[in-house]
C-alpha atoms as a PDB file:
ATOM      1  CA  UNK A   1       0.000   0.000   0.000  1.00  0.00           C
ATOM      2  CA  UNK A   2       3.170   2.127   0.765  1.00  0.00           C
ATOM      3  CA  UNK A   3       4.197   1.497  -2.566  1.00  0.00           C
ATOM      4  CA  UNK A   4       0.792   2.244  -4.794  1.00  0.00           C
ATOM      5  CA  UNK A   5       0.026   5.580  -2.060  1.00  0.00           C
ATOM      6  CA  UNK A   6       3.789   6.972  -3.187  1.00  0.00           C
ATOM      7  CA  UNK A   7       3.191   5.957  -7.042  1.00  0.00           C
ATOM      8  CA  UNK A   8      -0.302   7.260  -6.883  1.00  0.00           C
ATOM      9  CA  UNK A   9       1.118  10.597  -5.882  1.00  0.00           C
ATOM     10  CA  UNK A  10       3.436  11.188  -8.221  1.00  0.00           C
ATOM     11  CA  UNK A  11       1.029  10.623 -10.699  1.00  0.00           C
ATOM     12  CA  UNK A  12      -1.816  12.785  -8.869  1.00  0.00           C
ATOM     13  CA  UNK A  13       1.085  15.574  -9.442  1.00  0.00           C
ATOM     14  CA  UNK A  14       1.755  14.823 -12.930  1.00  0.00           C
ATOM     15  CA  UNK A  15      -1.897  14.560 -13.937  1.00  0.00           C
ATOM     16  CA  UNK A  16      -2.687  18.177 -11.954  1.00  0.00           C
ATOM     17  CA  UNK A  17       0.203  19.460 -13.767  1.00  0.00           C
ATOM     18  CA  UNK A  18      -1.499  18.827 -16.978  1.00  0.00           C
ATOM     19  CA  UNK A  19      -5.018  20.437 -16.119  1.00  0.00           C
ATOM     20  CA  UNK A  20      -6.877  17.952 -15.251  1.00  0.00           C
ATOM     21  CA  UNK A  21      -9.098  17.607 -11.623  1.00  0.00           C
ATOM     22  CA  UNK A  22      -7.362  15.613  -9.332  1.00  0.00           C
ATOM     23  CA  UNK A  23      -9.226  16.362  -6.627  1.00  0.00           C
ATOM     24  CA  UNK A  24     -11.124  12.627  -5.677  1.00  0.00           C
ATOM     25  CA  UNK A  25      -7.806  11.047  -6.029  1.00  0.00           C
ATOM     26  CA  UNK A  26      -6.303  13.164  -3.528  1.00  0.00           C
ATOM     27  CA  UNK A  27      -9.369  12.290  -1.527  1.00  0.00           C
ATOM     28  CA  UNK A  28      -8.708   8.865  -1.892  1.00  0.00           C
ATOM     29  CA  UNK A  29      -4.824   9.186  -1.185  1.00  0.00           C
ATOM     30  CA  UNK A  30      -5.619  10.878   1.887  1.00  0.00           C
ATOM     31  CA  UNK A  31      -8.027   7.363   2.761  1.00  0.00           C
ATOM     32  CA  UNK A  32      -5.297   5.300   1.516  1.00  0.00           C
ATOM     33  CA  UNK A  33      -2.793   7.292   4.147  1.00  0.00           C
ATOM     34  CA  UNK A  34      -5.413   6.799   6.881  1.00  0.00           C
ATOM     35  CA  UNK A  35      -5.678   3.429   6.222  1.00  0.00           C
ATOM     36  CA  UNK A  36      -1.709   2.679   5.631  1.00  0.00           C
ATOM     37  CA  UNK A  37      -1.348   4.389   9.117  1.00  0.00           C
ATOM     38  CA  UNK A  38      -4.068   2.222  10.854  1.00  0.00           C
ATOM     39  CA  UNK A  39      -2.294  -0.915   9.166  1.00  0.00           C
ATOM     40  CA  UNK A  40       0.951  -0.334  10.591  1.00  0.00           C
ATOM     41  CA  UNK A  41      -0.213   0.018  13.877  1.00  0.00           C
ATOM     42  CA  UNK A  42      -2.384  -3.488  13.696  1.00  0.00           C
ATOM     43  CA  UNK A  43       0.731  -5.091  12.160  1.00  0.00           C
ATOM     44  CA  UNK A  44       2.387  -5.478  15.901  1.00  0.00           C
ATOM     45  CA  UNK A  45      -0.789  -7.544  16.727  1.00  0.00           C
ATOM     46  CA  UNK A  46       0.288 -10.614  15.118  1.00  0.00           C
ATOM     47  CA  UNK A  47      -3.582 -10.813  14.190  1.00  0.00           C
ATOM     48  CA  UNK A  48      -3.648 -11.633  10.573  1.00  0.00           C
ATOM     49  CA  UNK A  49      -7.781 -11.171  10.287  1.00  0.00           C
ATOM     50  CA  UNK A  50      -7.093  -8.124  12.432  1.00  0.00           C
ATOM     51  CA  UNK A  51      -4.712  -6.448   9.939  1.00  0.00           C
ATOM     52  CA  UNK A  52      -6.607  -7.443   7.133  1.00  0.00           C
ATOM     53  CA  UNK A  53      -9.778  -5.825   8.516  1.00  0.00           C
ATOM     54  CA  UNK A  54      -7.736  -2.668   8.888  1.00  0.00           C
ATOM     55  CA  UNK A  55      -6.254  -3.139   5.442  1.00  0.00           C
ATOM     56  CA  UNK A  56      -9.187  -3.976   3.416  1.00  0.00           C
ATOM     57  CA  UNK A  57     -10.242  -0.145   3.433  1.00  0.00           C
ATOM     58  CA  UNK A  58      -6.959   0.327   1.562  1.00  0.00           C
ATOM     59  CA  UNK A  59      -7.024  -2.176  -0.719  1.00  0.00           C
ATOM     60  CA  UNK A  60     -10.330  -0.336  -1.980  1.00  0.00           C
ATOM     61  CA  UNK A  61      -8.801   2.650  -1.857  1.00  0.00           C
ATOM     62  CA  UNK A  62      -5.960   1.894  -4.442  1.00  0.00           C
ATOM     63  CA  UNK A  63      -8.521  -0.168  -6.589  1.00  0.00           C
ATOM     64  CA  UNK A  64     -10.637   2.975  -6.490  1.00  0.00           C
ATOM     65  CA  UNK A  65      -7.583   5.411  -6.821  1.00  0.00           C
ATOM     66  CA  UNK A  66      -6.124   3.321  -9.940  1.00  0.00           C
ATOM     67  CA  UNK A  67      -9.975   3.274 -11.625  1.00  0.00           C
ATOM     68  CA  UNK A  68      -9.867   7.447 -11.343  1.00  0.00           C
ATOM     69  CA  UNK A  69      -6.383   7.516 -12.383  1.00  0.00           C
ATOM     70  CA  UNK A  70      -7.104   5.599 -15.274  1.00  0.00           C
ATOM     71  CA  UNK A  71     -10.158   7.661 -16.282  1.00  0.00           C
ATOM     72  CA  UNK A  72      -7.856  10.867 -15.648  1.00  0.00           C
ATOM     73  CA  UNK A  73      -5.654   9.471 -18.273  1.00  0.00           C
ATOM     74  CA  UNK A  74      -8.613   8.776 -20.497  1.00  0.00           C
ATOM     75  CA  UNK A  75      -9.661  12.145 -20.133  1.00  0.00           C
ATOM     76  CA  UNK A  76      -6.628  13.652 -21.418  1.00  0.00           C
ATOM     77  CA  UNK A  77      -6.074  12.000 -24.231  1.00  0.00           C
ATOM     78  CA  UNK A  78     -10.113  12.931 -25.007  1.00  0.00           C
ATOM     79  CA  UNK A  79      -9.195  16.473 -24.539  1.00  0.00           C
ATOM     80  CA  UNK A  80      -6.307  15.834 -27.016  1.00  0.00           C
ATOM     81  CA  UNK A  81      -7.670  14.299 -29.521  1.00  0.00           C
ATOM     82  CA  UNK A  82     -10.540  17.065 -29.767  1.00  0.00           C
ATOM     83  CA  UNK A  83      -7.747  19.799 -29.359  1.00  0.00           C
ATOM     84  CA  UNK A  84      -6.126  18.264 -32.372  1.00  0.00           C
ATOM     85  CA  UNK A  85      -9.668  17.899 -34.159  1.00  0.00           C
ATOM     86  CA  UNK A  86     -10.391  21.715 -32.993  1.00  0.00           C
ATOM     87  CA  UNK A  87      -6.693  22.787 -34.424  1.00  0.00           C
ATOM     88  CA  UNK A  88      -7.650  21.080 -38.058  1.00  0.00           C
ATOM     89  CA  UNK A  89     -10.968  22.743 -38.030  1.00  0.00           C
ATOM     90  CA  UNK A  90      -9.819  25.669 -37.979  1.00  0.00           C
ATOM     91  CA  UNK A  91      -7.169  25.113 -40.003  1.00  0.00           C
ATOM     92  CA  UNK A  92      -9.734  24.083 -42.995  1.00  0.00           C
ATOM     93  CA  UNK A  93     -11.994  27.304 -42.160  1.00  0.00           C
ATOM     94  CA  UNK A  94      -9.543  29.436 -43.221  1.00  0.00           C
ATOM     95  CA  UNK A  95      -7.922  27.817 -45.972  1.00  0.00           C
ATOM     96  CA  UNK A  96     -11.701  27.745 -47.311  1.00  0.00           C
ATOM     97  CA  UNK A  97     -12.190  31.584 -46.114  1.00  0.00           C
ATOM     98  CA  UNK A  98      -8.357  32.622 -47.584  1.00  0.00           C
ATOM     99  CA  UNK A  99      -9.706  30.480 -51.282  1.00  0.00           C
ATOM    100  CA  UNK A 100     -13.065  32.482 -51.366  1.00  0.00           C
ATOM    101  CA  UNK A 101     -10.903  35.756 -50.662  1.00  0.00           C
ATOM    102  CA  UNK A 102      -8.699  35.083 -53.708  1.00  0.00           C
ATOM    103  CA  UNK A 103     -12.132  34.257 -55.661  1.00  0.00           C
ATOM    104  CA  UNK A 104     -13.308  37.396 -54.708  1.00  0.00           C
ATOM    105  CA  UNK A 105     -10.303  38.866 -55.713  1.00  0.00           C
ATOM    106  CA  UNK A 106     -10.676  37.784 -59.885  1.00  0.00           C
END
């Protein structure tokens, strides 16, 4: 869970730096934290269906972190593809607007 909370991060940051809302995954990170602190303290218990009822909230978390992460990404590449969709649009308007102009022009 260590492991998943300090990849999850990283990529929380690197999707935010891009645009995009991040805020449910931070939500999530901070459960995951909660959790990962509560699991370290049951550890010591030598209870292993203790620690995995502490755990089990985590384990949700990062299945629920990695499903928004993955949308995220999703997301982006949507924006993308209509940004490059937008870009050609535009591009075609005015090559049509710059040929009627030269038609005019005769």
């Amino acid at each position: 869970m260590d492991q998943a909370w300090n990849r999850f991060g990283v990529t929380a940051e690197q999707l935010a730096m891009r645009g995009l809302d991040v805020d449910p995954i931070h939500d999530k990170l901070n459960e995951l934290a909660d959790s990962l602190k509560q699991a370290r303290s049951h550890i010591h218990s030598f209870s292993k269906n203790g620690f995995e009822r502490v755990a089990a909230p985590g384990e949700k978390a990062v299945q629920s972190i990695s499903m928004l992460v993955q949308e995220a990404r999703t997301e982006y590449r949507l924006r993308q593809s209509g940004l490059v969709a937008s870009i050609a649009l535009i591009g075609l308007l005015m090559l049509a607007l710059y040929l009627k102009l030269r038609s005019l022009e005769r």
